[in-house]
C-alpha atoms as a PDB file:
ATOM      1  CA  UNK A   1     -19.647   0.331  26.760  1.00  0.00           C
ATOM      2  CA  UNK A   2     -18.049  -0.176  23.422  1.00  0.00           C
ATOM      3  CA  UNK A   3     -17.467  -3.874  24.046  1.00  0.00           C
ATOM      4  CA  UNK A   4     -21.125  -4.459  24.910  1.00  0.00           C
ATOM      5  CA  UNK A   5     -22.317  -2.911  21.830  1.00  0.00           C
ATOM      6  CA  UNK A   6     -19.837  -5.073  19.766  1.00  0.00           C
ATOM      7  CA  UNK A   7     -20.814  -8.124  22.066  1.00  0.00           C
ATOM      8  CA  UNK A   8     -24.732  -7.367  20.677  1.00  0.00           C
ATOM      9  CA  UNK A   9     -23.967  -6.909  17.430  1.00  0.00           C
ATOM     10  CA  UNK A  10     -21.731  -9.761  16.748  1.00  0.00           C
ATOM     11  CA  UNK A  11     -24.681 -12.018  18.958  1.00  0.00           C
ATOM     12  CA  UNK A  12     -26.735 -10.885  16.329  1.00  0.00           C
ATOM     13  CA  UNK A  13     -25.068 -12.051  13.294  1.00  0.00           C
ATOM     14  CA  UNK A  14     -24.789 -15.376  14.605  1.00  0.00           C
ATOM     15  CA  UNK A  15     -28.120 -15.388  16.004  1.00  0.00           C
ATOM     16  CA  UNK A  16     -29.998 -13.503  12.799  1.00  0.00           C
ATOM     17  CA  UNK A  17     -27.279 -14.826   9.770  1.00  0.00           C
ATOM     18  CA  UNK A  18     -27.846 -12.064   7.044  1.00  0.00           C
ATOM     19  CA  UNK A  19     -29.639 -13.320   3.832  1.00  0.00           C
ATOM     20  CA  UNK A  20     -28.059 -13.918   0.798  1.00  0.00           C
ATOM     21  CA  UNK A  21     -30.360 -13.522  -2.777  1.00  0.00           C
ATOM     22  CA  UNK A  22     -28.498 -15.307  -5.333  1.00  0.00           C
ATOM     23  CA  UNK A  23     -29.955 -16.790  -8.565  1.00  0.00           C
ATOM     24  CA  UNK A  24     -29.093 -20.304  -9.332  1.00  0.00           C
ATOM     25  CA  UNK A  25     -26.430 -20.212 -12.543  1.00  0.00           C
ATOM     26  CA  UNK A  26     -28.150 -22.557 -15.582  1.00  0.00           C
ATOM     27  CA  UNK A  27     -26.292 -25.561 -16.082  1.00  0.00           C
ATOM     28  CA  UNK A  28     -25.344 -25.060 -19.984  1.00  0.00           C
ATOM     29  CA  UNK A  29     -25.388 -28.575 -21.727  1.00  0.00           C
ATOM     30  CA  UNK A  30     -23.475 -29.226 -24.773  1.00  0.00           C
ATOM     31  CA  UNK A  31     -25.933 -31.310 -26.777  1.00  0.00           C
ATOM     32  CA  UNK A  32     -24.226 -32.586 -30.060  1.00  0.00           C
ATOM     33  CA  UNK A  33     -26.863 -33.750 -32.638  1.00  0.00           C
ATOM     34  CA  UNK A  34     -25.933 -34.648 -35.807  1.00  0.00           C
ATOM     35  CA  UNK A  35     -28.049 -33.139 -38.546  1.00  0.00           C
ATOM     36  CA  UNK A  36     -28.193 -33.242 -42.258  1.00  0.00           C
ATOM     37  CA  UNK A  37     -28.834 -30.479 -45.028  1.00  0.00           C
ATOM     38  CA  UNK A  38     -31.927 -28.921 -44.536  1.00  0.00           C
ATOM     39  CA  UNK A  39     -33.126 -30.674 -41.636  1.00  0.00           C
ATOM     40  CA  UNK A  40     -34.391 -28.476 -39.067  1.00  0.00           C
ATOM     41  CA  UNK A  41     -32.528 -27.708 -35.852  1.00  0.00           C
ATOM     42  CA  UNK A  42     -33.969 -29.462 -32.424  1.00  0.00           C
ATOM     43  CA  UNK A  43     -32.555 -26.577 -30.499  1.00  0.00           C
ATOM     44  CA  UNK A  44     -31.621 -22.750 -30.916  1.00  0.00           C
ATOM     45  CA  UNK A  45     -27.727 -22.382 -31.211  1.00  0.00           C
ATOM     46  CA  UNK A  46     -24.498 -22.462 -33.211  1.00  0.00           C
ATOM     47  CA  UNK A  47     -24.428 -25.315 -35.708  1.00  0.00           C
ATOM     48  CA  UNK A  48     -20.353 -26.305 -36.127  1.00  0.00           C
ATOM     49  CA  UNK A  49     -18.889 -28.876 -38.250  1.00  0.00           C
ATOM     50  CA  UNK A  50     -17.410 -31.712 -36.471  1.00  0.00           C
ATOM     51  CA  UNK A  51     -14.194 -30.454 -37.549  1.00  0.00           C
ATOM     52  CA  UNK A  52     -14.972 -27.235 -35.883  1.00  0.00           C
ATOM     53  CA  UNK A  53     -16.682 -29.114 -32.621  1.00  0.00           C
ATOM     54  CA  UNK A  54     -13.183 -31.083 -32.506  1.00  0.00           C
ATOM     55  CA  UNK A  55     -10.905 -28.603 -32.675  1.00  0.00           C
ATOM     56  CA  UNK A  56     -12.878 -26.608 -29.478  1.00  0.00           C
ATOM     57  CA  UNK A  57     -13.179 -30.128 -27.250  1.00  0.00           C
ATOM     58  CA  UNK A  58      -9.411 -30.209 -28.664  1.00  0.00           C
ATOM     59  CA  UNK A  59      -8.348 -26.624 -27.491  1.00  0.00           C
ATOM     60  CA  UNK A  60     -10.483 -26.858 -24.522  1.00  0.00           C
ATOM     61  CA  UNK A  61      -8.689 -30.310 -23.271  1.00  0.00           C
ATOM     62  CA  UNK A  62      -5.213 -28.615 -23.863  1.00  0.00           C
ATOM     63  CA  UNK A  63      -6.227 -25.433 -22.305  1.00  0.00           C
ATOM     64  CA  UNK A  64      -4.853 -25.817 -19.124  1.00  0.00           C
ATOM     65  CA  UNK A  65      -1.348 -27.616 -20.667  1.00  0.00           C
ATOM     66  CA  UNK A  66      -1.105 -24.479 -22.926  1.00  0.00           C
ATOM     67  CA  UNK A  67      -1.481 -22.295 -19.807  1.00  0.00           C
ATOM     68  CA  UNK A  68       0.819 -24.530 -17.096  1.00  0.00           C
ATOM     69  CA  UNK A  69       3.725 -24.253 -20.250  1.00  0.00           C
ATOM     70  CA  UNK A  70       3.278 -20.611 -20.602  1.00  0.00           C
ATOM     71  CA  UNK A  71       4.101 -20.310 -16.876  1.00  0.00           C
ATOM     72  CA  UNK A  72       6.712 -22.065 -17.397  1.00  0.00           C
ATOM     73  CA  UNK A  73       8.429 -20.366 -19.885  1.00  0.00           C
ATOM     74  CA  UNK A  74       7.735 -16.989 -18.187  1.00  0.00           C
ATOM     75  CA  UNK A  75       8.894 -18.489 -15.044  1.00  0.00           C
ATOM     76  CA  UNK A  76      12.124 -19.444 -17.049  1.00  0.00           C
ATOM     77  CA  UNK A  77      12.477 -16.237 -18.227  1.00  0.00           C
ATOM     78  CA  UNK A  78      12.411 -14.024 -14.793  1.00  0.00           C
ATOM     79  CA  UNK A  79      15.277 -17.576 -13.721  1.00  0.00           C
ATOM     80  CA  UNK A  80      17.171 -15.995 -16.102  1.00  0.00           C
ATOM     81  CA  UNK A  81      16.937 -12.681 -15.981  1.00  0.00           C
ATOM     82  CA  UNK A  82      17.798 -12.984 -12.084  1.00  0.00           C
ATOM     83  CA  UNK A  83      20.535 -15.230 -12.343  1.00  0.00           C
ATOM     84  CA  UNK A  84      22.231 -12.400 -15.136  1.00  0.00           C
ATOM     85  CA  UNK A  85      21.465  -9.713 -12.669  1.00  0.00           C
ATOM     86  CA  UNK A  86      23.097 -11.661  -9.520  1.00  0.00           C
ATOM     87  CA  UNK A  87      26.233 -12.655 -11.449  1.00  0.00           C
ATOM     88  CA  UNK A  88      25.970  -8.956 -12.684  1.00  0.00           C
ATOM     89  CA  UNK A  89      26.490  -7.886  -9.337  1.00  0.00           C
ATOM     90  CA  UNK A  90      29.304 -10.965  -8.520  1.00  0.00           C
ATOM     91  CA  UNK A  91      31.214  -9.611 -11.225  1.00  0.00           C
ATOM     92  CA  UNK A  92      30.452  -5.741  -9.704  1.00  0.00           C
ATOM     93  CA  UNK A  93      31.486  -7.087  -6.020  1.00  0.00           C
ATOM     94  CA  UNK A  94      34.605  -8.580  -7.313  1.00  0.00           C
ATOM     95  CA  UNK A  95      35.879  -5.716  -9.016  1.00  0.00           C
ATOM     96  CA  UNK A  96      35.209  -3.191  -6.304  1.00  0.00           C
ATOM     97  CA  UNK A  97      37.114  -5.990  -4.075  1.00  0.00           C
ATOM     98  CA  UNK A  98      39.756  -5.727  -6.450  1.00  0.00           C
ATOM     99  CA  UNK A  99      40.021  -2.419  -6.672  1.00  0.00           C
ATOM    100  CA  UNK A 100      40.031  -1.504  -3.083  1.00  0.00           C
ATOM    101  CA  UNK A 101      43.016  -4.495  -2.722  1.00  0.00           C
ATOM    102  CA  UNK A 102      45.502  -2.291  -5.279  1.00  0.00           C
ATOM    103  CA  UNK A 103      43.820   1.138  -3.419  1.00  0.00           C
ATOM    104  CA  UNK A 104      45.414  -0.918  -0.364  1.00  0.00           C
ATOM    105  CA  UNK A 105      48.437  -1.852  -1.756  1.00  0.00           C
ATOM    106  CA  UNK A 106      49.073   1.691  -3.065  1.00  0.00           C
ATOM    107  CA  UNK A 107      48.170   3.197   0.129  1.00  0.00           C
ATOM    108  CA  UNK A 108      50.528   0.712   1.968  1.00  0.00           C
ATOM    109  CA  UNK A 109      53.633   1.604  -0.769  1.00  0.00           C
ATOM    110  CA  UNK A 110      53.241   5.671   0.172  1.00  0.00           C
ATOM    111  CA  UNK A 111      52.906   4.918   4.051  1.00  0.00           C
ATOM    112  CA  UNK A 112      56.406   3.246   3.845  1.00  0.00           C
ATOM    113  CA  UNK A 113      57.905   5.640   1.183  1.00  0.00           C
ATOM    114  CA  UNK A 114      56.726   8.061   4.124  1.00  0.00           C
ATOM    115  CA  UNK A 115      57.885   5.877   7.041  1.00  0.00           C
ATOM    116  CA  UNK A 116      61.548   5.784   5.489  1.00  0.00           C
ATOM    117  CA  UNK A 117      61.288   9.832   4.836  1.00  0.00           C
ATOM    118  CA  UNK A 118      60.658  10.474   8.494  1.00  0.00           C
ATOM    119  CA  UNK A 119      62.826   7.400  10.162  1.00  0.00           C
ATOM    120  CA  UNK A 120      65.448   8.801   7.490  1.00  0.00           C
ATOM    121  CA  UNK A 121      68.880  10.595   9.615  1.00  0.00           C
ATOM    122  CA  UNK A 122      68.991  13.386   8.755  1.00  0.00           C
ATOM    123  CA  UNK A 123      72.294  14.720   6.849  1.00  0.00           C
ATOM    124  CA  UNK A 124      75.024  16.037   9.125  1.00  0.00           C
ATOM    125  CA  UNK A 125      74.149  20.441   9.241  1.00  0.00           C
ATOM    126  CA  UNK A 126      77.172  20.732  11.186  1.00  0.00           C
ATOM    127  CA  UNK A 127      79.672  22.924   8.838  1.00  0.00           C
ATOM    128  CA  UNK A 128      77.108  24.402   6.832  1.00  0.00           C
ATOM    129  CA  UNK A 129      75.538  25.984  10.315  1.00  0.00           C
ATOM    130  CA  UNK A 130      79.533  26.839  11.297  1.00  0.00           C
ATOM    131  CA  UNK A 131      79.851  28.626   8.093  1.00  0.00           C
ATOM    132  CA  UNK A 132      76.452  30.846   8.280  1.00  0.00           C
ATOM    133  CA  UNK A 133      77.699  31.295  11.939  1.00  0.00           C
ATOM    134  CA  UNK A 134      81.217  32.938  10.567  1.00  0.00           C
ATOM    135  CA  UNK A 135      79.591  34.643   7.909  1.00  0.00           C
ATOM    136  CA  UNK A 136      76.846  36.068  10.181  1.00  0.00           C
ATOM    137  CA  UNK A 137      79.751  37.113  12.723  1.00  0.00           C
ATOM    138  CA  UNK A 138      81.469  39.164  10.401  1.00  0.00           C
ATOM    139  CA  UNK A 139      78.863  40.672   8.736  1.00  0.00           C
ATOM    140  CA  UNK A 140      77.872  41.657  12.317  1.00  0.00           C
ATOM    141  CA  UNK A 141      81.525  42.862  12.912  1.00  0.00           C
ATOM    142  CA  UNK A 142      82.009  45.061   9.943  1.00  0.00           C
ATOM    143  CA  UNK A 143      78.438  46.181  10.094  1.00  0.00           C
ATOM    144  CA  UNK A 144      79.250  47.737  14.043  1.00  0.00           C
ATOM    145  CA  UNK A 145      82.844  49.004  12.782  1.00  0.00           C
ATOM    146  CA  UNK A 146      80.682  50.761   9.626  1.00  0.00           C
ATOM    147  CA  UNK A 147      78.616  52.492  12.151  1.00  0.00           C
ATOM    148  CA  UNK A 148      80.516  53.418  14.166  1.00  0.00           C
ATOM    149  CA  UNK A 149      83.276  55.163  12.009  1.00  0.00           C
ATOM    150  CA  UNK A 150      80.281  56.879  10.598  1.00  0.00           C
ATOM    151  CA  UNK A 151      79.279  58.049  13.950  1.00  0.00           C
ATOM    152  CA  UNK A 152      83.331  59.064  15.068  1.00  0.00           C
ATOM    153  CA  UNK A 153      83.337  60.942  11.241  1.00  0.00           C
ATOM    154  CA  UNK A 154      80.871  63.384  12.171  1.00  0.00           C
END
């Protein structure tokens, strides 16, 4: 249903094209007549000196030079801007790369510091482990002979 009704009313656009009222633009016509002091004007306007009329046919020719060179120096401009931004960020990439190489080489130096404390052998307990066994012994043995002479005593 929906297509038909856009099916009829596009058919009628191209059948019945929709009017257009527009008023024709006046061609304006740039008459220069050359008049003298107190001769009277052969048209209503703005009287200029030919210096004056020059310098407008002047700025008017240059016009679009004037513009295509400001475009060009703004276009310079953002060139410039952007290229100090992206070697902004070269020099930023570069020191976080050098940065995370010493991180690396730190890192590296305290996993082999740790490597050699763990791989290290271990110094020989043997004697000191005989002599807390001895002292521990006797302590044990005068500790139970304490006791019980304590225990015989009363």
């Amino acid at each position: 249903m929906v297509r038909k009704i856009l099916t009829l009313y596009l058919i009628s656009f191209f059948v019945f094209p929709p009017l257009v009222f527009a008023e024709e633009t006046e061609e304006v016509s740039y008459d220069i007549v050359n008049i003298k002091k107190g001769d009277p004007a052969p048209f209503d306007g703005i009287l200029l000196t030919p210096a004056a009329a020059a310098q407008i046919a002047v700025d008017k020719k240059f016009e679009d030079a004037e513009c295509g060179l400001r475009i060009e120096y703004e276009l310079q401009l953002q060139k410039r801007d952007y290229e100090l931004l992206l070697s902004f960020k070269d020099v930023e990439i570069h020191t976080w790369k050098d940065k995370y190489e010493a991180m690396m080489i730190l890192k590296t130096s305290q996993i082999d510091d740790l490597r050699e404390l763990v791989l290290k052998p271990k110094p020989a307990n043997g004697p000191l482990a005989v002599a807390l066994g001895f002292g521990i012994g006797t302590l044990t043995s005068l500790g139970i002979f304490a006791i019980s002479t304590e225990i015989a005593n009363q």
